[in-house]
N, C-alpha and C. Protein backbone atom coordinates (compact mmCIF):
# COMPACT_ATOMS: atom_id res chain seq x y z
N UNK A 1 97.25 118.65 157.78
CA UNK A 1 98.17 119.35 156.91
C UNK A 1 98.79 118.38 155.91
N UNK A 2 99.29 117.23 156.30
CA UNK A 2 100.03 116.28 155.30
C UNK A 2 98.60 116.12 154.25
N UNK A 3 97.17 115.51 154.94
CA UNK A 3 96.69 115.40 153.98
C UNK A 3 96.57 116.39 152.38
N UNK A 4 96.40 117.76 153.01
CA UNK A 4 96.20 118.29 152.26
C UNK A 4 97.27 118.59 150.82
N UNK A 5 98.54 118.50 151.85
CA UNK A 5 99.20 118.24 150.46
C UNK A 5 99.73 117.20 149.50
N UNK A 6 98.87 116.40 150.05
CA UNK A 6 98.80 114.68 148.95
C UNK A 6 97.68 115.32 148.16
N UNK A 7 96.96 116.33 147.98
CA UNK A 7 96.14 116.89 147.63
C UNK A 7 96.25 117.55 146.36
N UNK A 8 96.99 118.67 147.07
CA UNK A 8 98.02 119.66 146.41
C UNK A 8 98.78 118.25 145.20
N UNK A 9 99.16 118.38 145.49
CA UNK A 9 100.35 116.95 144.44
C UNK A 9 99.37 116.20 143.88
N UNK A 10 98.63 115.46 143.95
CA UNK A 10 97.80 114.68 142.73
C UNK A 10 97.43 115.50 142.27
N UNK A 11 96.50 116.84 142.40
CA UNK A 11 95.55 117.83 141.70
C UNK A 11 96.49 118.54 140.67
N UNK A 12 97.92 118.58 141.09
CA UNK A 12 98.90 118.77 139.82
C UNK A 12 99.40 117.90 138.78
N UNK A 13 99.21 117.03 139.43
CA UNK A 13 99.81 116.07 138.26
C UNK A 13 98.86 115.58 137.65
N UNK A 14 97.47 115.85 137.71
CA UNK A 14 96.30 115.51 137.65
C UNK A 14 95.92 115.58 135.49
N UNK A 15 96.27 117.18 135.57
CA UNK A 15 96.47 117.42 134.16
C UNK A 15 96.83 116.55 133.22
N UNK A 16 98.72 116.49 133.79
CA UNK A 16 99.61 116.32 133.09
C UNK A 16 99.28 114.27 132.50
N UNK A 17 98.00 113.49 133.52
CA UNK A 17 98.05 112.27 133.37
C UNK A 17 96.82 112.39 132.17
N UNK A 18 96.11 113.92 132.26
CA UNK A 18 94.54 113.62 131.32
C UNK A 18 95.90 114.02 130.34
N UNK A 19 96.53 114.79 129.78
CA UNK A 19 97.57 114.64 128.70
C UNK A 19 97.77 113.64 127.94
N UNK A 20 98.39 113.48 128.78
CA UNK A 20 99.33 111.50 128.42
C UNK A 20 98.29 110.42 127.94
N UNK A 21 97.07 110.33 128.29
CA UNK A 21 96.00 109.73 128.04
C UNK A 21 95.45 110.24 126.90
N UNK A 22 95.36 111.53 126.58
CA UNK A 22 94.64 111.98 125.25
C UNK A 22 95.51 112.04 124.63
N UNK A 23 97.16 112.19 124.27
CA UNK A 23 97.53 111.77 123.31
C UNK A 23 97.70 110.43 123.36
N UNK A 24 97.92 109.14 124.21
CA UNK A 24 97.58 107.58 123.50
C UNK A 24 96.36 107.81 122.87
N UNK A 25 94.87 108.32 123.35
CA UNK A 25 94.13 107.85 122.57
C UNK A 25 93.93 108.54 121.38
N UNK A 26 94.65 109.61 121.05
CA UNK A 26 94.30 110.09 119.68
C UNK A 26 95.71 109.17 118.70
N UNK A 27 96.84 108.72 119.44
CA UNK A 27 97.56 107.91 118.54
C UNK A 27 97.15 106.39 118.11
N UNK A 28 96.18 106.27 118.90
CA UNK A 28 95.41 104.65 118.69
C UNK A 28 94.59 104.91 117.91
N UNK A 29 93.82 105.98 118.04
CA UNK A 29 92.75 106.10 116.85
C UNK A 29 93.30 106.59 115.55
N UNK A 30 94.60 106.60 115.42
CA UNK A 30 95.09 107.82 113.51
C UNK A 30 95.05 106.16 113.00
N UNK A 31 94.49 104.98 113.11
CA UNK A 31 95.45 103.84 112.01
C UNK A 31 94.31 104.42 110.84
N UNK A 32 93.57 105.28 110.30
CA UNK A 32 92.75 105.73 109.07
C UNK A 32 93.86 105.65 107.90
N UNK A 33 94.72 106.59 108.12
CA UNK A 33 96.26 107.10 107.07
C UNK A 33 97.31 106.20 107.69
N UNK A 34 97.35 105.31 108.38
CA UNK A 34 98.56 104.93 109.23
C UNK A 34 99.63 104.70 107.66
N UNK A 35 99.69 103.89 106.48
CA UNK A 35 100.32 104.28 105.85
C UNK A 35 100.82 105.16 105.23
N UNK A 36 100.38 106.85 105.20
CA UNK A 36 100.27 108.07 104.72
C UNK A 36 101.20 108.30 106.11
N UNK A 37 100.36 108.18 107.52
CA UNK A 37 101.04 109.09 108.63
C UNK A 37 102.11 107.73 109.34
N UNK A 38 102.93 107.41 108.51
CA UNK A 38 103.92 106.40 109.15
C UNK A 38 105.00 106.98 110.46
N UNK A 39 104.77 108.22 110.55
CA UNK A 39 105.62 108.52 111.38
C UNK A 39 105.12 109.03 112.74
N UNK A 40 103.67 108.74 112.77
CA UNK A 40 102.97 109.11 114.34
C UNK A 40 102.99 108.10 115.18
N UNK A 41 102.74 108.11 116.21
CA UNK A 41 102.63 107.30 116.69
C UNK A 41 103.64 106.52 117.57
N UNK A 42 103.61 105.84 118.67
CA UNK A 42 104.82 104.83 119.42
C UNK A 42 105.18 103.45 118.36
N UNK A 43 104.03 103.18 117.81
CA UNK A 43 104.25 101.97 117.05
C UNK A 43 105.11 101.78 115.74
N UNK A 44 105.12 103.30 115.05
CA UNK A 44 105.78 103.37 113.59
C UNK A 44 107.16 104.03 114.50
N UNK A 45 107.52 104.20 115.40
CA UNK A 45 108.81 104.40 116.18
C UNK A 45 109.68 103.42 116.64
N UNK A 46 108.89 102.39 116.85
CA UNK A 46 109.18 101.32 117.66
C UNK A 46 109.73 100.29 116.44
N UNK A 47 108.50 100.27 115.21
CA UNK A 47 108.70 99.65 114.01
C UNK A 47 110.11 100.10 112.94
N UNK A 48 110.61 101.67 113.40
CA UNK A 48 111.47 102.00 112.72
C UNK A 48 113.18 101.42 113.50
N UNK A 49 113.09 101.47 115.03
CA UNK A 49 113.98 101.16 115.65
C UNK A 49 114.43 99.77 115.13
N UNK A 50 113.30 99.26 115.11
CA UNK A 50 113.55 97.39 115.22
C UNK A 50 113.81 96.66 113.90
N UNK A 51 113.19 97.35 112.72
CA UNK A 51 113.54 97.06 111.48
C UNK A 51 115.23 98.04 111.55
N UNK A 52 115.41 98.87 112.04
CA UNK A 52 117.13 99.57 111.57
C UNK A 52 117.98 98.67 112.40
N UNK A 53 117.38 97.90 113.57
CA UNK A 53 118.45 96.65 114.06
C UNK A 53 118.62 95.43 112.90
N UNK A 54 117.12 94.81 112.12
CA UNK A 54 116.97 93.75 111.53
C UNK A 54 118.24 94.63 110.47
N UNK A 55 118.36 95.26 109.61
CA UNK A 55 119.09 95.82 108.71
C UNK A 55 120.68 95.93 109.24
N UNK A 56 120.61 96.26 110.22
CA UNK A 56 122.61 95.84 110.26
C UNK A 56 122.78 95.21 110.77
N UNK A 57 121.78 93.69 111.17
CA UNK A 57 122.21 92.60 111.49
C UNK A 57 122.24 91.41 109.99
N UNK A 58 121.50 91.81 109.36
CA UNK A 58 121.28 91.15 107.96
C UNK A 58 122.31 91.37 107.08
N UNK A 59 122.54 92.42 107.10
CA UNK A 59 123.14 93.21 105.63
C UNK A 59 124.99 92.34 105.67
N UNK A 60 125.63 92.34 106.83
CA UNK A 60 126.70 91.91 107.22
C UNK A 60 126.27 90.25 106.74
N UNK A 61 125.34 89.40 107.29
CA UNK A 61 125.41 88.26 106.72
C UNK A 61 124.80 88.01 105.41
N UNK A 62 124.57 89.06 104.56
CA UNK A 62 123.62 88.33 103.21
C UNK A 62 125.48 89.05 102.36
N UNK A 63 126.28 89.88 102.78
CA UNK A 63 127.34 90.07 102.39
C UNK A 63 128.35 88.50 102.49
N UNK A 64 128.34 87.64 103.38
CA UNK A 64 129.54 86.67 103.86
C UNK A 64 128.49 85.51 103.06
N UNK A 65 127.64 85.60 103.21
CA UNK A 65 126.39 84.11 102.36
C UNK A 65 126.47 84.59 100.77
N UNK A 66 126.53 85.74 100.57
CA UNK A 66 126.51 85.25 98.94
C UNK A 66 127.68 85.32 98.10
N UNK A 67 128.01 84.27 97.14
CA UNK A 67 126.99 83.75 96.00
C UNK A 67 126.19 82.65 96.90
N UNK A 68 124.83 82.19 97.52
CA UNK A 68 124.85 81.23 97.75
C UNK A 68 122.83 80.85 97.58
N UNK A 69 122.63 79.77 97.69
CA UNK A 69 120.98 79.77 97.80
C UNK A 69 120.43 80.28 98.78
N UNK A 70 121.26 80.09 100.49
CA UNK A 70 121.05 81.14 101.50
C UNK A 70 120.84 81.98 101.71
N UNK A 71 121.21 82.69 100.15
CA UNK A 71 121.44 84.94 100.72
C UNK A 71 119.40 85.00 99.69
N UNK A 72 118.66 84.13 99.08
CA UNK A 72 117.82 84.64 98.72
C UNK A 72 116.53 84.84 99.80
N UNK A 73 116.54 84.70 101.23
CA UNK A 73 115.94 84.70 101.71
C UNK A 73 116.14 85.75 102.49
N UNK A 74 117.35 86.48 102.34
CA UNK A 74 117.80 87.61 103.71
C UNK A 74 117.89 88.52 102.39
N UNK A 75 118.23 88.45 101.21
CA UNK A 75 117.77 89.59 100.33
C UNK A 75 116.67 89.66 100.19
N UNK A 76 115.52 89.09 100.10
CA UNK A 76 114.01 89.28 100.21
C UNK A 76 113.71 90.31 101.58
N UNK A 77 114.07 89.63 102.48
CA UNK A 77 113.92 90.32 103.76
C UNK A 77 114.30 91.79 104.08
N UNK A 78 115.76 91.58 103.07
CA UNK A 78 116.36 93.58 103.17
C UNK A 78 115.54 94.48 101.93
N UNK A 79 114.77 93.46 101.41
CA UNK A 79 113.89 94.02 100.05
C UNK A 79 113.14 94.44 100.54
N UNK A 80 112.37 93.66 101.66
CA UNK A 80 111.12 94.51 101.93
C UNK A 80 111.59 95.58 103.52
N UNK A 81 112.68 95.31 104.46
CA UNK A 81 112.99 96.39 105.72
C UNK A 81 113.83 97.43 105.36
N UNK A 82 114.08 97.56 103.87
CA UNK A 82 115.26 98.74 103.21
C UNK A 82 114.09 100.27 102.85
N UNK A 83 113.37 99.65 102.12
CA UNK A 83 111.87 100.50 101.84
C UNK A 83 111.28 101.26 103.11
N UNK A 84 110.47 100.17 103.76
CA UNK A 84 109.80 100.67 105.52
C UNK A 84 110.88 101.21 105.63
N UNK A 85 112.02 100.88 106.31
CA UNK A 85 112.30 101.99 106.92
C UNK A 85 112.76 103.48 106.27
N UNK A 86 112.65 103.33 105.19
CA UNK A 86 112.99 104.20 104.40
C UNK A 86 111.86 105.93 104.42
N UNK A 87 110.74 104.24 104.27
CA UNK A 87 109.62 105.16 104.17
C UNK A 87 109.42 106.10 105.55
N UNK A 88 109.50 105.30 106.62
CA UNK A 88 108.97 105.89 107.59
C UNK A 88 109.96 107.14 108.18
N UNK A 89 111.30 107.00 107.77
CA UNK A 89 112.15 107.92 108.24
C UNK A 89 111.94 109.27 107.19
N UNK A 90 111.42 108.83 106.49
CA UNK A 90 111.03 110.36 105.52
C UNK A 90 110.24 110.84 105.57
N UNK A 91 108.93 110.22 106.19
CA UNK A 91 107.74 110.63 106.90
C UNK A 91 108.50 111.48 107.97
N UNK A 92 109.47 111.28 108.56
CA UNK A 92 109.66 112.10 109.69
C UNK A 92 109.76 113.84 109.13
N UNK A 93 111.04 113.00 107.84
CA UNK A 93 111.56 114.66 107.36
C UNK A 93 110.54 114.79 106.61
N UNK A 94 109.48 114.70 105.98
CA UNK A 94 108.50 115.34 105.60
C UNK A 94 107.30 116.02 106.34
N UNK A 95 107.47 115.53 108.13
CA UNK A 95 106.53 115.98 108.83
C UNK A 95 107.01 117.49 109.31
N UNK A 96 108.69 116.94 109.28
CA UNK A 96 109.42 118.69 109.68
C UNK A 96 109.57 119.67 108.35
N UNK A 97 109.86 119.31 107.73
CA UNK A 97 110.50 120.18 106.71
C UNK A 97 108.98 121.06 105.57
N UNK A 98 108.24 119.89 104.98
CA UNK A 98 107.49 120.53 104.18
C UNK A 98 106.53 121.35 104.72
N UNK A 99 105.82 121.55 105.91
CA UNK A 99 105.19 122.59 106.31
C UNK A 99 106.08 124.01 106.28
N UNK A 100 107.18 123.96 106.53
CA UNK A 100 107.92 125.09 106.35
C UNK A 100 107.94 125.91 104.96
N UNK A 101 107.89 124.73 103.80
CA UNK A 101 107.47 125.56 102.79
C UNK A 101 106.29 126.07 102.23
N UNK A 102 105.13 124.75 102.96
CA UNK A 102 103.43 125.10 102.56
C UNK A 102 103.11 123.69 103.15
N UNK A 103 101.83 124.25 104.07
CA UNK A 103 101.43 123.43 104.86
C UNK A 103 100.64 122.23 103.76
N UNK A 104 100.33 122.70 102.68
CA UNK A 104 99.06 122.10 101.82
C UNK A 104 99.83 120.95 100.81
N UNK A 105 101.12 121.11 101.19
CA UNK A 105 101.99 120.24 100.36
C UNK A 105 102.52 118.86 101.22
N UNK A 106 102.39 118.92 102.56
CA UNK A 106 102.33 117.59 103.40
C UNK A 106 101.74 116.84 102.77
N UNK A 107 100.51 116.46 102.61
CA UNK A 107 99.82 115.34 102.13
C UNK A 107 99.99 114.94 100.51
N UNK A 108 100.11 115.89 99.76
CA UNK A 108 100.79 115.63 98.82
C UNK A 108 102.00 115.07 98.37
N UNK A 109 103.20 115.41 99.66
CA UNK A 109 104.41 114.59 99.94
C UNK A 109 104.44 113.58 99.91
N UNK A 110 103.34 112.67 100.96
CA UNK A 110 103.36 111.68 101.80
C UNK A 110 102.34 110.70 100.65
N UNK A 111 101.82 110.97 99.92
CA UNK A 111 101.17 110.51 98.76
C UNK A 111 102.42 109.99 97.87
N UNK A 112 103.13 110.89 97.49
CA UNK A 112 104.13 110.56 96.79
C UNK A 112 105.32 109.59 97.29
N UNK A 113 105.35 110.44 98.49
CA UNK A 113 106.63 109.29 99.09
C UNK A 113 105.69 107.50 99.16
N UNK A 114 104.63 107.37 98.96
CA UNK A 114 104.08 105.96 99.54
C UNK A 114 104.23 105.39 98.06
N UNK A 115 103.91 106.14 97.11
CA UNK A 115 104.12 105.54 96.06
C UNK A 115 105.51 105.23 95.37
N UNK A 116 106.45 106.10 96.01
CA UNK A 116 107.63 105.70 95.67
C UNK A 116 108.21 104.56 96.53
N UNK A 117 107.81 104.50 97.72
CA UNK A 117 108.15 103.29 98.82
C UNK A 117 107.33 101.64 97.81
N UNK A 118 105.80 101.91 97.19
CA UNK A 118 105.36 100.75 96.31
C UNK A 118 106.65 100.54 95.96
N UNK A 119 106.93 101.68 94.70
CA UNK A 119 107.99 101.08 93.47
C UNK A 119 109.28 100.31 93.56
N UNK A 120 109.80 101.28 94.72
CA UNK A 120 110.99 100.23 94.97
C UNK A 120 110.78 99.15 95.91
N UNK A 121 110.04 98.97 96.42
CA UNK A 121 109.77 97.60 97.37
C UNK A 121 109.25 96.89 96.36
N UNK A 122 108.34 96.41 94.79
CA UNK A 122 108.37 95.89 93.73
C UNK A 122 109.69 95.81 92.84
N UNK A 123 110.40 96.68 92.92
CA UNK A 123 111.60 96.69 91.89
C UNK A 123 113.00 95.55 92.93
N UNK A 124 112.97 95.92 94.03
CA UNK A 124 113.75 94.94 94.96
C UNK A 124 113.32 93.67 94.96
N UNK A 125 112.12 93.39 95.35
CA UNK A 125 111.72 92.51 95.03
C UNK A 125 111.80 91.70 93.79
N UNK A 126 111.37 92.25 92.46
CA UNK A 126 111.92 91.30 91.12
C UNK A 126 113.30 91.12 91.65
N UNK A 127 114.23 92.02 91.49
CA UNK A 127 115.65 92.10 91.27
C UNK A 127 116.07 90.87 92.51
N UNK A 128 115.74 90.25 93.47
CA UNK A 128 116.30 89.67 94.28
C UNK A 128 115.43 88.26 94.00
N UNK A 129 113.94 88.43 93.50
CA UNK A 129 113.31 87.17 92.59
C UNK A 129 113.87 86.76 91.22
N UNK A 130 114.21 87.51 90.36
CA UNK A 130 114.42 86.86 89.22
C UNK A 130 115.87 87.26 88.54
N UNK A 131 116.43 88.30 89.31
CA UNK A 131 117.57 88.41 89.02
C UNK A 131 118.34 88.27 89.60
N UNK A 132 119.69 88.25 89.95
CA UNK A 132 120.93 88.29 90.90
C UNK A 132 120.79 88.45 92.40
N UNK A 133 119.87 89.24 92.64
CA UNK A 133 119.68 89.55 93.84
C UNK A 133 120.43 90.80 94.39
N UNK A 134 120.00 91.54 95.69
CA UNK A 134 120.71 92.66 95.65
C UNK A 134 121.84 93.15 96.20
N UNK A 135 122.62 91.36 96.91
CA UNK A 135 123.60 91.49 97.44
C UNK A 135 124.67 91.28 96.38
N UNK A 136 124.51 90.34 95.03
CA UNK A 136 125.11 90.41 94.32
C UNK A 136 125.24 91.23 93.56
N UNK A 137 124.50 92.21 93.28
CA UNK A 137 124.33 93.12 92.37
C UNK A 137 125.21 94.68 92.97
N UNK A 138 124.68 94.58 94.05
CA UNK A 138 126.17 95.17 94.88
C UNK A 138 127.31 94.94 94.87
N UNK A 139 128.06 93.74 94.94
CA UNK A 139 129.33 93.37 95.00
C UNK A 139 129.70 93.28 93.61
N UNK A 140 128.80 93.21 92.41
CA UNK A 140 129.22 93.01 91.06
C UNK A 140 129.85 94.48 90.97
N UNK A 141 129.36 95.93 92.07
CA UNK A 141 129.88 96.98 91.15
C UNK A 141 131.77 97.02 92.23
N UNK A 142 131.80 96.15 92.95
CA UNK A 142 133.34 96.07 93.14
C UNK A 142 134.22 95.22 92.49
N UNK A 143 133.66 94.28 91.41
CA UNK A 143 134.17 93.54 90.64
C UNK A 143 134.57 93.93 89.28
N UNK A 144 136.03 93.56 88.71
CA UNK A 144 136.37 94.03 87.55
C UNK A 144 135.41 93.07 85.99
N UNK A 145 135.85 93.33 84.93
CA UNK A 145 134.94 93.26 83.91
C UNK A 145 135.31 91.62 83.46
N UNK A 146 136.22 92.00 83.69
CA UNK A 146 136.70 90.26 83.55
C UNK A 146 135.63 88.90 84.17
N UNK A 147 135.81 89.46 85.33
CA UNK A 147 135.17 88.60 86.30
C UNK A 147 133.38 88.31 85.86
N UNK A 148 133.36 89.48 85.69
CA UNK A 148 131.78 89.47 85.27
C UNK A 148 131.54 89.16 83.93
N UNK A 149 132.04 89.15 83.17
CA UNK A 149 132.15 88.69 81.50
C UNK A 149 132.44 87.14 81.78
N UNK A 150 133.44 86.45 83.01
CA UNK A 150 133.78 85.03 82.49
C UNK A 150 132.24 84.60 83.75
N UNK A 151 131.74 85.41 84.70
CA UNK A 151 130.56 85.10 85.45
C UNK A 151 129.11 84.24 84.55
N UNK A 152 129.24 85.37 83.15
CA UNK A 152 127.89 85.37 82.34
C UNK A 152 127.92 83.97 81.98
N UNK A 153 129.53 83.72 81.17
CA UNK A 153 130.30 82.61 80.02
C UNK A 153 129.48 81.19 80.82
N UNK A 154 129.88 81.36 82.15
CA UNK A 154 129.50 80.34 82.76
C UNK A 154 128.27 79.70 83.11
């Protein structure tokens, strides 16, 4: 009798493990679109968690480091983890939301959103290469005109 219901109990849970197994292997096999489908997967989850820690651990020190030669290496860094995660969290709301209006407009979304994730991950990038950078360029809009007029002089 005991055997049989060690029986009973694996042959149920039996399913639920071919499950769990066919979705890892259909999430190991999507890297085709992995930039298009940024939001499948354990890995673009895991990648979104850990870049939204790198971001409010950075952002607090590229604020106390600049004006300095120090903050151009942690503004590079929020140049390129401000974008990703940007991107990938809109992949989310684009995985919920735009099927609701037309399924045929997902991929069209996610086309667009990648190209808008290019532009500003290039536009951050100059702006923190050849210009001010984007911690200063932030704090310039809490600064009066003065300051920034005798900033230029100098």
């Amino acid at each position: 009798m005991f055997r049989s219901a060690q029986h009973v109990i694996r042959r149920s849970a039996f399913p639920r493990l071919q499950l769990q197994q066919s979705c890892q292997q259909r999430n190991a096999t999507a890297g085709g679109n992995s930039l298009l489908k940024s939001d499948e997967g354990p890995l673009s989850t895991s990648t979104y968690h850990k870049v939204n820690m790198l971001i409010m651990g950075l952002t607090p020190v590229a604020f106390a480091l600049s004006p300095s030669k120090l903050n151009l290496p942690i503004d590079v860094l929020l140049g390129l983890a401000l974008p990703l995660h940007a991107h990938i969290g809109m992949s989310y709301v684009i995985t919920d939301y735009v099927p609701k209006i037309s399924k045929s407009l997902t991929g069209p979304a996610r086309v667009l959103l990648l190209g808008l994730t290019g532009v500003t991950t290039v536009g951050l990038l100059k702006l923190n290469i050849f210009g001010d950078g984007m911690t200063e360029t932030v704090k310039s809009l809490w600064r009066g005109k003065k300051k920034l007029e005798e900033k230029r002089k100098a």
